[in-house]
C-alpha atoms as a PDB file:
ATOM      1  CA  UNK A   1     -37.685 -21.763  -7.993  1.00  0.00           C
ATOM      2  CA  UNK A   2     -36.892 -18.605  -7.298  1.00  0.00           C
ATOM      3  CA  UNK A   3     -33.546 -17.447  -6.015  1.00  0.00           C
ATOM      4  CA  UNK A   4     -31.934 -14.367  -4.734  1.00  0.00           C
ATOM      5  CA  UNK A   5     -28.844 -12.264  -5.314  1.00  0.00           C
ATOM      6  CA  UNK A   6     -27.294 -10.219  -2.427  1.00  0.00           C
ATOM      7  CA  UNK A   7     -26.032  -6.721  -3.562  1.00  0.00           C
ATOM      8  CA  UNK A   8     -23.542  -5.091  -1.005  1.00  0.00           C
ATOM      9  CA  UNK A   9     -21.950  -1.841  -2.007  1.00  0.00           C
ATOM     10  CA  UNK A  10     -21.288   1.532   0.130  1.00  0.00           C
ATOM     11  CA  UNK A  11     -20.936   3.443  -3.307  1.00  0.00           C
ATOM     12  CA  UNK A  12     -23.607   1.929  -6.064  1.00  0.00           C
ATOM     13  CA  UNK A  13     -27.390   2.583  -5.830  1.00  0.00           C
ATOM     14  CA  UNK A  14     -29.186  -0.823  -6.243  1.00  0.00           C
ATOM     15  CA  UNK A  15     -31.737   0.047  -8.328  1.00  0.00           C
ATOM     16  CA  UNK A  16     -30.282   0.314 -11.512  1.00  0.00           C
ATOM     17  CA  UNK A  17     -28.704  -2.917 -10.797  1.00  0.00           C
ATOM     18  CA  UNK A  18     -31.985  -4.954  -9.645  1.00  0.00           C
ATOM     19  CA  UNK A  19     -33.930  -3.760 -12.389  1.00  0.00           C
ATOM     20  CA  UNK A  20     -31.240  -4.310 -15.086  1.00  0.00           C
ATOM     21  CA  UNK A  21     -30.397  -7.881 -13.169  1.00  0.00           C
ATOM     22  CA  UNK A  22     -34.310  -9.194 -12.839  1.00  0.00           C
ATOM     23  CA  UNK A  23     -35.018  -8.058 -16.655  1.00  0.00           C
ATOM     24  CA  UNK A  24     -32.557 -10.358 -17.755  1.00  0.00           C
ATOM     25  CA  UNK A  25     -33.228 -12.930 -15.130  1.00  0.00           C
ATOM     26  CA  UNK A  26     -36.867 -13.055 -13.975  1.00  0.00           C
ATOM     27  CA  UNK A  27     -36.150 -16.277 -11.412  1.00  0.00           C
ATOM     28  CA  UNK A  28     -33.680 -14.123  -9.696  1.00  0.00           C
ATOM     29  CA  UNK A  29     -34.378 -11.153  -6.727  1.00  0.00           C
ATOM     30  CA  UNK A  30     -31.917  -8.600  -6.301  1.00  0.00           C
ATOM     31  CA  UNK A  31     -32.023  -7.847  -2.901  1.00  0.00           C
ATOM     32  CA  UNK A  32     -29.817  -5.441  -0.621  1.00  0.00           C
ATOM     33  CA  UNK A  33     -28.902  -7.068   2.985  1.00  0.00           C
ATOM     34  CA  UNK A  34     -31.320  -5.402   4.917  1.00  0.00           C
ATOM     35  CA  UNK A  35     -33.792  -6.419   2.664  1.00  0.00           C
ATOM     36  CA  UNK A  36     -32.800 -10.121   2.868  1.00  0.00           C
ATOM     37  CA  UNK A  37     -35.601 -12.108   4.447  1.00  0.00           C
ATOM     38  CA  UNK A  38     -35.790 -15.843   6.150  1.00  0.00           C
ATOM     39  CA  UNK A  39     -37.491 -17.121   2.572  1.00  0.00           C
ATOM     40  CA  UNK A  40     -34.329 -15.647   0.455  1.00  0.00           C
ATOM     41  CA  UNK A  41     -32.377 -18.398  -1.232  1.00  0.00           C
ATOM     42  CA  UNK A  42     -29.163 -16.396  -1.224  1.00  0.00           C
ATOM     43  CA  UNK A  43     -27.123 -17.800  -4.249  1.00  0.00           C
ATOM     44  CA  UNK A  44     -24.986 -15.124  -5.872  1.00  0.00           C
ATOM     45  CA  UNK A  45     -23.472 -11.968  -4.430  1.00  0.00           C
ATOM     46  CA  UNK A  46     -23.043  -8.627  -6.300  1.00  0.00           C
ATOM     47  CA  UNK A  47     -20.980  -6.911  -4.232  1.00  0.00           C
ATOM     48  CA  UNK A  48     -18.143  -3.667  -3.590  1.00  0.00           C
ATOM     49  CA  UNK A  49     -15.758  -3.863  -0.660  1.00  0.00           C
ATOM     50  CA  UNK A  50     -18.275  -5.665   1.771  1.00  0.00           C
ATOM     51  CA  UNK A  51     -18.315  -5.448   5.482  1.00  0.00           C
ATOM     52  CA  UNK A  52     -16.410  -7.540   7.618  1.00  0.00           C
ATOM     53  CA  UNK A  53     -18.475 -10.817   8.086  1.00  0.00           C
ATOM     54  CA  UNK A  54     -20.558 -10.481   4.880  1.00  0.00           C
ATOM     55  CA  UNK A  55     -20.214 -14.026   3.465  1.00  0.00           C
ATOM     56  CA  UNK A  56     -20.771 -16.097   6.293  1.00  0.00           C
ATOM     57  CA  UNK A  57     -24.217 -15.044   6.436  1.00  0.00           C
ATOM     58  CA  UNK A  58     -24.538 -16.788   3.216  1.00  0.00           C
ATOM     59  CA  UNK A  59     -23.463 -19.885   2.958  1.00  0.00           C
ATOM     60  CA  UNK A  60     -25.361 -21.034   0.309  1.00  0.00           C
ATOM     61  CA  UNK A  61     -23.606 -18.825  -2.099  1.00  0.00           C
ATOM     62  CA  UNK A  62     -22.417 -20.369  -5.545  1.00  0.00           C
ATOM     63  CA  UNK A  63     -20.874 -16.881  -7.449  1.00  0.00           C
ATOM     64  CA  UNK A  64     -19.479 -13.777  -5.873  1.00  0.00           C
ATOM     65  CA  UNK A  65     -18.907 -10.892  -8.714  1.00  0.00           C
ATOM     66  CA  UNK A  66     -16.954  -7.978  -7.657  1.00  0.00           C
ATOM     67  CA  UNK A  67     -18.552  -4.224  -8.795  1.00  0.00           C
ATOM     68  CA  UNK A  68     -15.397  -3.858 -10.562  1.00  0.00           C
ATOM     69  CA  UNK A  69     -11.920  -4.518 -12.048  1.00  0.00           C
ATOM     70  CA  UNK A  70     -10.057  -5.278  -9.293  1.00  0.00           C
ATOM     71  CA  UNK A  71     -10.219  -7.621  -6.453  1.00  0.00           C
ATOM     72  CA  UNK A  72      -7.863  -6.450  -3.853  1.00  0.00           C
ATOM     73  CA  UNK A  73     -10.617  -6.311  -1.067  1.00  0.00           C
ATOM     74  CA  UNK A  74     -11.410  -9.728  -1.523  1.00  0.00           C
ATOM     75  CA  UNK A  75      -8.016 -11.633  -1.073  1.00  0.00           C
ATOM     76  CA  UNK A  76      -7.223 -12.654   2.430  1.00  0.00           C
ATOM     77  CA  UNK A  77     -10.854 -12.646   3.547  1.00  0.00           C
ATOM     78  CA  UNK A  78     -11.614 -15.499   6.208  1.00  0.00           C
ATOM     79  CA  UNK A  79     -15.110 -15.220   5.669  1.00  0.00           C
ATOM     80  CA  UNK A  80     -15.080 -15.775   1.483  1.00  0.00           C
ATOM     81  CA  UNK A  81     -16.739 -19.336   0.858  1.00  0.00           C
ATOM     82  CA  UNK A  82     -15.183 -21.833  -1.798  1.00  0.00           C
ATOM     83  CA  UNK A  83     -16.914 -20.273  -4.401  1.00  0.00           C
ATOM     84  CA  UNK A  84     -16.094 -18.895  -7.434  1.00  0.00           C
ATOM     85  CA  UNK A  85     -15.382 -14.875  -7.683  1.00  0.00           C
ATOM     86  CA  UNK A  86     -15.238 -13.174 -10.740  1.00  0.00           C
ATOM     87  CA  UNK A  87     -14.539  -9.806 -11.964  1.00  0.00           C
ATOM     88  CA  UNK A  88     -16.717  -7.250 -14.292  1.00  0.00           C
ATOM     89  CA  UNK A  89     -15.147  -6.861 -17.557  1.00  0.00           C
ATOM     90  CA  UNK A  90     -17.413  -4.496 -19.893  1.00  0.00           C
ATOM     91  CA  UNK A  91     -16.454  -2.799 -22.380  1.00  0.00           C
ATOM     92  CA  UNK A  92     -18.223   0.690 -21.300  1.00  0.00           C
ATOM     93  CA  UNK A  93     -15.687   0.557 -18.403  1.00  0.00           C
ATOM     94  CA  UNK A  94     -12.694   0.401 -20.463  1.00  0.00           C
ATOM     95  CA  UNK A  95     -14.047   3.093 -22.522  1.00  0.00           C
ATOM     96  CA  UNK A  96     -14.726   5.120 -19.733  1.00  0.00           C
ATOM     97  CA  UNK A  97     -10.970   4.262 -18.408  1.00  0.00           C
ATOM     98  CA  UNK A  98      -9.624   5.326 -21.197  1.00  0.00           C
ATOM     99  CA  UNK A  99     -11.603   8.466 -21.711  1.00  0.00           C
ATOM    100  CA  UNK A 100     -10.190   9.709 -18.021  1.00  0.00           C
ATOM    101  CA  UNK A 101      -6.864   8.651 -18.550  1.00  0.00           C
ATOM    102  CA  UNK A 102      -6.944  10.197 -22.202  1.00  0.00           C
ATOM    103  CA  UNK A 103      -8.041  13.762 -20.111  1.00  0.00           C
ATOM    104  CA  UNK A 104      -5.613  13.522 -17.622  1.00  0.00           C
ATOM    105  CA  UNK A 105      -2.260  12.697 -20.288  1.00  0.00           C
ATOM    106  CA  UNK A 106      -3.800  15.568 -22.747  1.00  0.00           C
ATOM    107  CA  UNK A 107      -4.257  18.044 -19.428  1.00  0.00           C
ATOM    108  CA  UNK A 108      -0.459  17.485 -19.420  1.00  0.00           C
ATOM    109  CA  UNK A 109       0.853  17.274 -22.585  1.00  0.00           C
ATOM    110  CA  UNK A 110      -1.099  20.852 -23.290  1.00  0.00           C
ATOM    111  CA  UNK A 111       0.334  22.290 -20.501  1.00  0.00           C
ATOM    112  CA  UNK A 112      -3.423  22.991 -19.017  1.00  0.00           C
ATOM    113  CA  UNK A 113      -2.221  23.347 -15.570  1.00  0.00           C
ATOM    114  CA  UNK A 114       0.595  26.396 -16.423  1.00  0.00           C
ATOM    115  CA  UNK A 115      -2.502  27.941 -18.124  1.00  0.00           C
ATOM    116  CA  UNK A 116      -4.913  27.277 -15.066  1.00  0.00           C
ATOM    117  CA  UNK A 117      -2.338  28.809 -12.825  1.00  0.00           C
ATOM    118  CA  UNK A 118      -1.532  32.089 -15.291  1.00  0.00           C
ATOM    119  CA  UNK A 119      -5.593  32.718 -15.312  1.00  0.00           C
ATOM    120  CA  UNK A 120      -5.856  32.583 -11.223  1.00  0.00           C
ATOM    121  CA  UNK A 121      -2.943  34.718 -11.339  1.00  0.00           C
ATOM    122  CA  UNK A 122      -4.619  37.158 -14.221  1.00  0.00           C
ATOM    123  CA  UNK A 123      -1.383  37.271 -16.515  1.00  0.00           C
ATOM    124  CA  UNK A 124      -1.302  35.868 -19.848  1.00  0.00           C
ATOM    125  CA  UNK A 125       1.061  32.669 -20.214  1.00  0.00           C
ATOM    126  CA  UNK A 126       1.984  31.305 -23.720  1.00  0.00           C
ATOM    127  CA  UNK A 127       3.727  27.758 -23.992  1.00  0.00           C
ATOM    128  CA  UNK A 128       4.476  26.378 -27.650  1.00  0.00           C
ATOM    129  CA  UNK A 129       2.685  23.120 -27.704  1.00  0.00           C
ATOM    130  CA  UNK A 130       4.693  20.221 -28.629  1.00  0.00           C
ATOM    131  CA  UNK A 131       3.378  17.516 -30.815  1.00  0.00           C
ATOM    132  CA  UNK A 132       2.373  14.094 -29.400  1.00  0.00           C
ATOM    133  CA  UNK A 133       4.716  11.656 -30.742  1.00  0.00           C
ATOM    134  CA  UNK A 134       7.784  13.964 -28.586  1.00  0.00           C
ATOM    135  CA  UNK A 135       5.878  13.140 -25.507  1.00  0.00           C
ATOM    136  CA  UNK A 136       6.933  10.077 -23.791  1.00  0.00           C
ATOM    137  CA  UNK A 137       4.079   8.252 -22.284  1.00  0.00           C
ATOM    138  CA  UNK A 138       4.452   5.113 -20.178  1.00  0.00           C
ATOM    139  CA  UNK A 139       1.361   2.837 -18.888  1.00  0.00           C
ATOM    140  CA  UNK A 140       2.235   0.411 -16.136  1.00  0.00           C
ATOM    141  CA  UNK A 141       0.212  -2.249 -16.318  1.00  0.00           C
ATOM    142  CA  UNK A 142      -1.314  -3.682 -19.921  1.00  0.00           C
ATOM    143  CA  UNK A 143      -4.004  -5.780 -18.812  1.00  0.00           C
ATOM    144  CA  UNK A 144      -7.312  -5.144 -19.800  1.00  0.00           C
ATOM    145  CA  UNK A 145      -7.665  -1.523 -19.210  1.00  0.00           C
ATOM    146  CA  UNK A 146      -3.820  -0.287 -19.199  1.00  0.00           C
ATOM    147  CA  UNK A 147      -4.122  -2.308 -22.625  1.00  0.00           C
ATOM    148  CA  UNK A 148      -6.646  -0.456 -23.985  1.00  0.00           C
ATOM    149  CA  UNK A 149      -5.466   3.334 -22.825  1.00  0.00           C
ATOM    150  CA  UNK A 150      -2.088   2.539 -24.049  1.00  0.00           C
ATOM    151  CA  UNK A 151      -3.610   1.979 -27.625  1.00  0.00           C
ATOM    152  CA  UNK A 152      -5.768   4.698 -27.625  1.00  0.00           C
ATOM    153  CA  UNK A 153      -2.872   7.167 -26.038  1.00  0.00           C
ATOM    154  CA  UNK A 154      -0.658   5.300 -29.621  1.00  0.00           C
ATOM    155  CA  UNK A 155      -3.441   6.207 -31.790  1.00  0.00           C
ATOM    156  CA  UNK A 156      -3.796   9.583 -30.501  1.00  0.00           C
ATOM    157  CA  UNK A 157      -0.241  10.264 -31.691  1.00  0.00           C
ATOM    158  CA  UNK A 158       1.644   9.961 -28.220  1.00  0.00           C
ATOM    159  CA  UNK A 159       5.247   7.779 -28.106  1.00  0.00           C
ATOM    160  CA  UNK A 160       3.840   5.132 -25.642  1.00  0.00           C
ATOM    161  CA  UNK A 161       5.757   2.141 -23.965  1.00  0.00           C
ATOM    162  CA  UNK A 162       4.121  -0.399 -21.624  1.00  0.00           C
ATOM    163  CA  UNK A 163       5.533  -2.075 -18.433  1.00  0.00           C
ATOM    164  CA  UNK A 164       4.264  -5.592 -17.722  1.00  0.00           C
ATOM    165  CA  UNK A 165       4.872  -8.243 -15.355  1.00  0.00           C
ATOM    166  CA  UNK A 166       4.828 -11.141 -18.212  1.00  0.00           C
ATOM    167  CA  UNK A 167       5.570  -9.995 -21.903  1.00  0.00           C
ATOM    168  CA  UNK A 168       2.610  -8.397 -23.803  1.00  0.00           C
ATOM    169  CA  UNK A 169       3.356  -7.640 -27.225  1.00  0.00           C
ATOM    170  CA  UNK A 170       0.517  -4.475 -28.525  1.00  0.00           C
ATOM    171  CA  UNK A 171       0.860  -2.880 -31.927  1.00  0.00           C
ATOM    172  CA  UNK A 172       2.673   0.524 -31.801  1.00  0.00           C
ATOM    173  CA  UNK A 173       3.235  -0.337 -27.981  1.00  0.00           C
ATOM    174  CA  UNK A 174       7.058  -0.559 -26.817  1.00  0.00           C
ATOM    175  CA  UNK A 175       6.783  -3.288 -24.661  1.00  0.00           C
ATOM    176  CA  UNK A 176       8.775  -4.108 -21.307  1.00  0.00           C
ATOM    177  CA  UNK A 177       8.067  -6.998 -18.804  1.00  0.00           C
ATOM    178  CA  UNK A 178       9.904  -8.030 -15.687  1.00  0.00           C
ATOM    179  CA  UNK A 179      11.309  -6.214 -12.520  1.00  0.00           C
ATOM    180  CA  UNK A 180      14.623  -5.620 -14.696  1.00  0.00           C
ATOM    181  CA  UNK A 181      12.834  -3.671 -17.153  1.00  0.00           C
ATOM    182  CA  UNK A 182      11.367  -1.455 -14.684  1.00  0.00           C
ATOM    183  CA  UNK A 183      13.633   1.449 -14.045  1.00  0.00           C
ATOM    184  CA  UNK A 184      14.776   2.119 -17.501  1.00  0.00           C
ATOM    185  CA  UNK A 185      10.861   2.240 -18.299  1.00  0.00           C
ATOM    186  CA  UNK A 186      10.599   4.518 -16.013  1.00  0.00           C
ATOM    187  CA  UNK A 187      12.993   6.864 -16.789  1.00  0.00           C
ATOM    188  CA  UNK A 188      11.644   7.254 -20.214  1.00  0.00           C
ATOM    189  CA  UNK A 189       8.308   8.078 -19.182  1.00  0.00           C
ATOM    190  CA  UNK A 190       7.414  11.737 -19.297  1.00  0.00           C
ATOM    191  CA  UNK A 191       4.056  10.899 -18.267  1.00  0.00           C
ATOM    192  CA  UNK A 192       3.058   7.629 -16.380  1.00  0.00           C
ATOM    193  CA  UNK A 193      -0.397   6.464 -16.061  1.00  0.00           C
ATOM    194  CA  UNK A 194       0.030   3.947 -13.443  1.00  0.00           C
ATOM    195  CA  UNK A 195      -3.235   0.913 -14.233  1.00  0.00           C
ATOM    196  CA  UNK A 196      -1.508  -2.121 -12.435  1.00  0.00           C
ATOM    197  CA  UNK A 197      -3.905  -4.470  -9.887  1.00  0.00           C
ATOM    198  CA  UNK A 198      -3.021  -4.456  -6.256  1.00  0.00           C
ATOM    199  CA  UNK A 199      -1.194  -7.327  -5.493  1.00  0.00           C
ATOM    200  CA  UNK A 200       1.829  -7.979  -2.951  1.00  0.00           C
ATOM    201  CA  UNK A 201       4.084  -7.818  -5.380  1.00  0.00           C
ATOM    202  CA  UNK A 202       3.128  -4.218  -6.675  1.00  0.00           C
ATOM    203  CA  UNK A 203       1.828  -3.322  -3.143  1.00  0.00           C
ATOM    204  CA  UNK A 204       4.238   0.399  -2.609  1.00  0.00           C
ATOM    205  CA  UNK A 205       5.726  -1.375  -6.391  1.00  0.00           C
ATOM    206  CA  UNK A 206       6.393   2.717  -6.923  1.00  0.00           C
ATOM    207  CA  UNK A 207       8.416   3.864  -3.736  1.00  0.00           C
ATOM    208  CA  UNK A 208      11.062   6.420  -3.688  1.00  0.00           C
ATOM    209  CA  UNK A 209      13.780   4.673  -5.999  1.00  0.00           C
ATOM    210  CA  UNK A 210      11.307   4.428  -8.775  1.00  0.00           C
ATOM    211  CA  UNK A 211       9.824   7.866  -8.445  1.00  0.00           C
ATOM    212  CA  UNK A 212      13.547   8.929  -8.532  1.00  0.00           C
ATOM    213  CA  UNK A 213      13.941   7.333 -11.742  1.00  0.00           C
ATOM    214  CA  UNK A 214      11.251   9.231 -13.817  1.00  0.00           C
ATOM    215  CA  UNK A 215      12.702  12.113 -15.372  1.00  0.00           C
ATOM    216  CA  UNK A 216      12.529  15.089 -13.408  1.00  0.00           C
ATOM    217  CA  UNK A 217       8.998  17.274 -13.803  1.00  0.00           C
ATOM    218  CA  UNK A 218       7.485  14.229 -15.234  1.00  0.00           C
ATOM    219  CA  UNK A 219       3.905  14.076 -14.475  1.00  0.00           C
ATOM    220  CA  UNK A 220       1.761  11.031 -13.308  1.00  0.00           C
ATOM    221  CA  UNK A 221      -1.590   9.663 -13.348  1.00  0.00           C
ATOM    222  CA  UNK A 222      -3.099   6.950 -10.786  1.00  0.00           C
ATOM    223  CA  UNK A 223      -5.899   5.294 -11.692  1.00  0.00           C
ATOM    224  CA  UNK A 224      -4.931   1.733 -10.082  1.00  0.00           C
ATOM    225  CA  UNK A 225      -4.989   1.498  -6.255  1.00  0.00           C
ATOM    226  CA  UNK A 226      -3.740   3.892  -4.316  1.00  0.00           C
ATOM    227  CA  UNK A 227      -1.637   1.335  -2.466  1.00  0.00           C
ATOM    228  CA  UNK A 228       0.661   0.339  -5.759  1.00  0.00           C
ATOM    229  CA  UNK A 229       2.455   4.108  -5.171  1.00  0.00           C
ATOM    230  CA  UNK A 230       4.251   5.051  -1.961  1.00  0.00           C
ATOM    231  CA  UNK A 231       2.085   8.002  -0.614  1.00  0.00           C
ATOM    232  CA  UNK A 232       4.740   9.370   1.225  1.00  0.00           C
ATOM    233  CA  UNK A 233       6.913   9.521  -1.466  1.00  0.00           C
ATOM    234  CA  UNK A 234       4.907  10.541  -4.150  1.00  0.00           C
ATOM    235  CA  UNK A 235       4.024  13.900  -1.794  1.00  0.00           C
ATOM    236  CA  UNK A 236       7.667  14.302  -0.800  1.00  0.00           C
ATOM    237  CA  UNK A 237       8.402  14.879  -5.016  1.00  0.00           C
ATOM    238  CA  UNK A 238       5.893  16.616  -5.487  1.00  0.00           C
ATOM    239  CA  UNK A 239       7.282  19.078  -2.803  1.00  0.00           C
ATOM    240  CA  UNK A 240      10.211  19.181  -4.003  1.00  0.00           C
ATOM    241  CA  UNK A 241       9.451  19.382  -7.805  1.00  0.00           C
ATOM    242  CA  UNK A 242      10.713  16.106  -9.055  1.00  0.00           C
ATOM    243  CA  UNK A 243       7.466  15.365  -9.708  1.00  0.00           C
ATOM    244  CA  UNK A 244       5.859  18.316 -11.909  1.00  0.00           C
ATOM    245  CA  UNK A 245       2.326  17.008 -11.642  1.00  0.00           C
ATOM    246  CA  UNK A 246       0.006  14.164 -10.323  1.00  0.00           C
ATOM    247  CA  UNK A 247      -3.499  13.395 -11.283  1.00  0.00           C
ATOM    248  CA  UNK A 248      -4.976  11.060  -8.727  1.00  0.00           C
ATOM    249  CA  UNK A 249      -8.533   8.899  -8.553  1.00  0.00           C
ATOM    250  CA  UNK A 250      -7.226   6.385  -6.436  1.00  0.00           C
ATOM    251  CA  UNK A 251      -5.144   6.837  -2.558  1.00  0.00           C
ATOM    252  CA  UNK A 252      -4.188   4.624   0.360  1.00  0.00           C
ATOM    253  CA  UNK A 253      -7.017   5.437   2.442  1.00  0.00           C
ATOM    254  CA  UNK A 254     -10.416   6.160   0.879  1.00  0.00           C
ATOM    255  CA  UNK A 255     -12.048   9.032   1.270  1.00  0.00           C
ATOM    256  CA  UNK A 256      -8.688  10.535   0.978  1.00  0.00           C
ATOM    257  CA  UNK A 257      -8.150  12.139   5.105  1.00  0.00           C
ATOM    258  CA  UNK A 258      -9.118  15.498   5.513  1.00  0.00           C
ATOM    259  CA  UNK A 259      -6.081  17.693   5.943  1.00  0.00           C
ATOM    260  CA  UNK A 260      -3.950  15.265   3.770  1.00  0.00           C
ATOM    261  CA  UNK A 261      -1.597  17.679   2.089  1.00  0.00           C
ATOM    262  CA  UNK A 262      -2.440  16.172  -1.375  1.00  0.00           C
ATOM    263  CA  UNK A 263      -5.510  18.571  -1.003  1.00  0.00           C
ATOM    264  CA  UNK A 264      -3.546  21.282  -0.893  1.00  0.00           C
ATOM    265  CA  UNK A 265      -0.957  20.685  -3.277  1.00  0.00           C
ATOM    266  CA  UNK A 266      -1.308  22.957  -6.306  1.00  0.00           C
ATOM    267  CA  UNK A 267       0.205  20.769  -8.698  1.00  0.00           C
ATOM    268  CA  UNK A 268      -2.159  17.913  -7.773  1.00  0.00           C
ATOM    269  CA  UNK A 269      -5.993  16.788  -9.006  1.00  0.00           C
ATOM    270  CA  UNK A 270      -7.800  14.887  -7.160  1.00  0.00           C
ATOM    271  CA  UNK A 271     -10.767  13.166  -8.467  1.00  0.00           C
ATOM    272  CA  UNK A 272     -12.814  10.623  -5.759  1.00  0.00           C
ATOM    273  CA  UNK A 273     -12.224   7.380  -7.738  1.00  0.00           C
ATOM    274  CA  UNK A 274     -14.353   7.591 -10.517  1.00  0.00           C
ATOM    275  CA  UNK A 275     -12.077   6.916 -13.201  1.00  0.00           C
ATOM    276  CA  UNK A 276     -14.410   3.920 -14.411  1.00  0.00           C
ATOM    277  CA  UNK A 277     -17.206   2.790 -12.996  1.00  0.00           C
ATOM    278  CA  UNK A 278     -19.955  -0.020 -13.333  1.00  0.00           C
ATOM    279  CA  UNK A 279     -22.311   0.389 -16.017  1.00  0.00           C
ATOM    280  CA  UNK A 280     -25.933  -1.596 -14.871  1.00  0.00           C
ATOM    281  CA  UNK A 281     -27.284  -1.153 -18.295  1.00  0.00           C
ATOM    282  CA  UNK A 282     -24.291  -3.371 -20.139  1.00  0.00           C
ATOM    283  CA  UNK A 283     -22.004  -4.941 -16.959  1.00  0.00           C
ATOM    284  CA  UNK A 284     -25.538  -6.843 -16.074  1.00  0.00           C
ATOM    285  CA  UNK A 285     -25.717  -9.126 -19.049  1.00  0.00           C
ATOM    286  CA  UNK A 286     -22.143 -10.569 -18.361  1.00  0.00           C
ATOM    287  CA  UNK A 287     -23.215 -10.864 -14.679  1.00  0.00           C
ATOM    288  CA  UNK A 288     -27.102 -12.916 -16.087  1.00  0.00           C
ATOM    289  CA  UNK A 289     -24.495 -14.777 -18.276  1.00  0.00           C
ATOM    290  CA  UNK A 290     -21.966 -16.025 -15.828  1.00  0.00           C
ATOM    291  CA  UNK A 291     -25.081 -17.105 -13.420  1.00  0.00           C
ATOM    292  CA  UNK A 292     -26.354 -19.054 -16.469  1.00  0.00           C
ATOM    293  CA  UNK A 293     -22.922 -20.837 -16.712  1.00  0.00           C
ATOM    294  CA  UNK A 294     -23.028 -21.732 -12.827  1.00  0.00           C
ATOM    295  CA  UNK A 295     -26.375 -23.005 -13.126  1.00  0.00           C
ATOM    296  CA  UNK A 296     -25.475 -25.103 -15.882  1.00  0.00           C
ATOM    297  CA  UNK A 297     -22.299 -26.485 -14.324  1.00  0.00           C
ATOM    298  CA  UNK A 298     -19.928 -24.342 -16.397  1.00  0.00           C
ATOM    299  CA  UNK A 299     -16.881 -22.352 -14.404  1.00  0.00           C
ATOM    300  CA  UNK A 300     -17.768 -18.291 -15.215  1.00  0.00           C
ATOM    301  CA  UNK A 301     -16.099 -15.924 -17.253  1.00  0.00           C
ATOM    302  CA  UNK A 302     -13.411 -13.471 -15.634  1.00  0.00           C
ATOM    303  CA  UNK A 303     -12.725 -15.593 -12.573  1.00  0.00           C
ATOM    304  CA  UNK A 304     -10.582 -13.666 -10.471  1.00  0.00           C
ATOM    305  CA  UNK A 305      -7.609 -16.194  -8.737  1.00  0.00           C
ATOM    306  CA  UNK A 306      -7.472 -14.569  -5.393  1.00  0.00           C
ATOM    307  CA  UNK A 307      -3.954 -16.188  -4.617  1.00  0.00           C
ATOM    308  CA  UNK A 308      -2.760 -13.898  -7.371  1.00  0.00           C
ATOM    309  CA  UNK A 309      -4.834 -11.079  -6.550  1.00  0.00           C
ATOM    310  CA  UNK A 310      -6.265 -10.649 -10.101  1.00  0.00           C
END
């Protein structure tokens, strides 16, 4: 019998995904919604921040997978069925995680931006570089992907410390965990790369106080949720030069608003949340793999518990 898979996303073409999905399962049609017909036997969902209303067209639904890492568009939906919902984990993601958040720390600790500025300017600017293990990195959050940037950023020479909710211990990682640990994290942190999951408890988790506490010009990175930082505040130091530097891929409202003075903030880059992506060619075979498992009565890898948020 043939069944069908539902893909819903604003952002991801579905035809790298159907033909990557239906190669690996040929009893399965990967369908978009306005392609689902009266004959579809809608049993799984692929899907990335769907509309309002999505899910109870579907009741018949036995696995929702989120296009992603993160499932804060998902929890406190009225129209999610008792089903499970899991999460892509794939390894090309993390790589291409790390790879963005390696650019973004290197940008700083290089001193790219003062040499960016001095060219627009037409003046030649020299800065002694500093080597890596001076510079004070700090990645806040150590699941899987803060996990694996934080050991690349260690191996790439860098002093790096981790903040955690629970304790993590990672080699060459100084580890911190808890809400006490927080602030004097922070104020060692030179650079932070902020990788935590939107939850309520790290909703605005970076608001004034804790952007006071980094050392002043320290430079940070956000390639989380927009929602974990307090927008507000985060453009109010980097006004007034507490903050030297943000690179951003992630804001409160997506697109970021036209006229938003993070635009227009020198000492900002913006990038349009792109920091890692979904890879069809290697995310679909955990995806055929997890279907397998529901088939055969088996829960599926990365379940997400929504009442956590992660």
């Amino acid at each position: 019998m043939t069944e069908t898979l539902v893909f819903a996303s604003a952002v991801d073409p579905v035809e790298p995904w159907r033909a990557a999905l239906e190669a690996l399962l040929p009893d399965v049609r990967v369908r978009t919604p306005d392609e689902i017909g009266p004959g579809d036997d809608v049993r799984y969902a692929l899907v990335w921040k769907p509309p309002v209303g999505f899910f109870a067209r579907h009741p018949g639904l036995r696995l929702v997978t989120i296009l992603g890492a993160g499932a804060d568009a998902l929890v406190g939906r009225d129209d999610l069925p008792d089903v499970p919902v899991a999460r892509l984990s794939d390894p090309e993601m993390a790589r291409m995680m790390t790879h963005y958040v390696l650019f973004a720390v290197l940008r700083y600790a290089r001193d790219i931006p003062a040499f960016e500025a001095a060219q627009r300017a037409g003046r030649w600017h020299y800065v002694h570089p500093r080597e890596a293990r001076e510079i004070r990195v700090g990645v806040l959050g150590l699941g899987e992907l803060g996990g694996a940037a934080a050991l690349e950023l260690a191996r790439q020479g860098f002093s790096v410390a981790g903040w955690s909710r629970t304790p993590k211990a990672l080699p060459g990682i100084a580890c911190h965990a808890g809400p006490d640990a927080l602030i004097p994290f922070l104020a060692r942190s030179e650079i932070l790369v902020v990788m935590l999951p939107l939850t309520p408890e790290t909703r605005r988790l970076i608001g004034a106080d804790a952007i006071a506490a980094l050392p002043r010009g320290a430079k940070l990175v956000n390639v989380s949720r927009g929602a974990v930082i307090d927008e507000a505040a985060l453009v109010a130091a980097l006004a007034s030069g507490h903050l030297g530097g943000a690179t951003l891929d992630v804001f409160e409202t997506e697109p970021l608003a036209e006229g938003h003075p993070l635009w227009t903030m020198e000492n900002v880059l913006v990038t349009p949340h792109l920091a890692s992506v979904a890879i069809p060619a290697s995310a679909a075979r955990q995806i055929a793999e997890n279907i397998r498992r529901v088939r055969a009565g088996q829960p599926p890898e990365h379940r997400v518990d929504l009442a956590r948020g992660y």
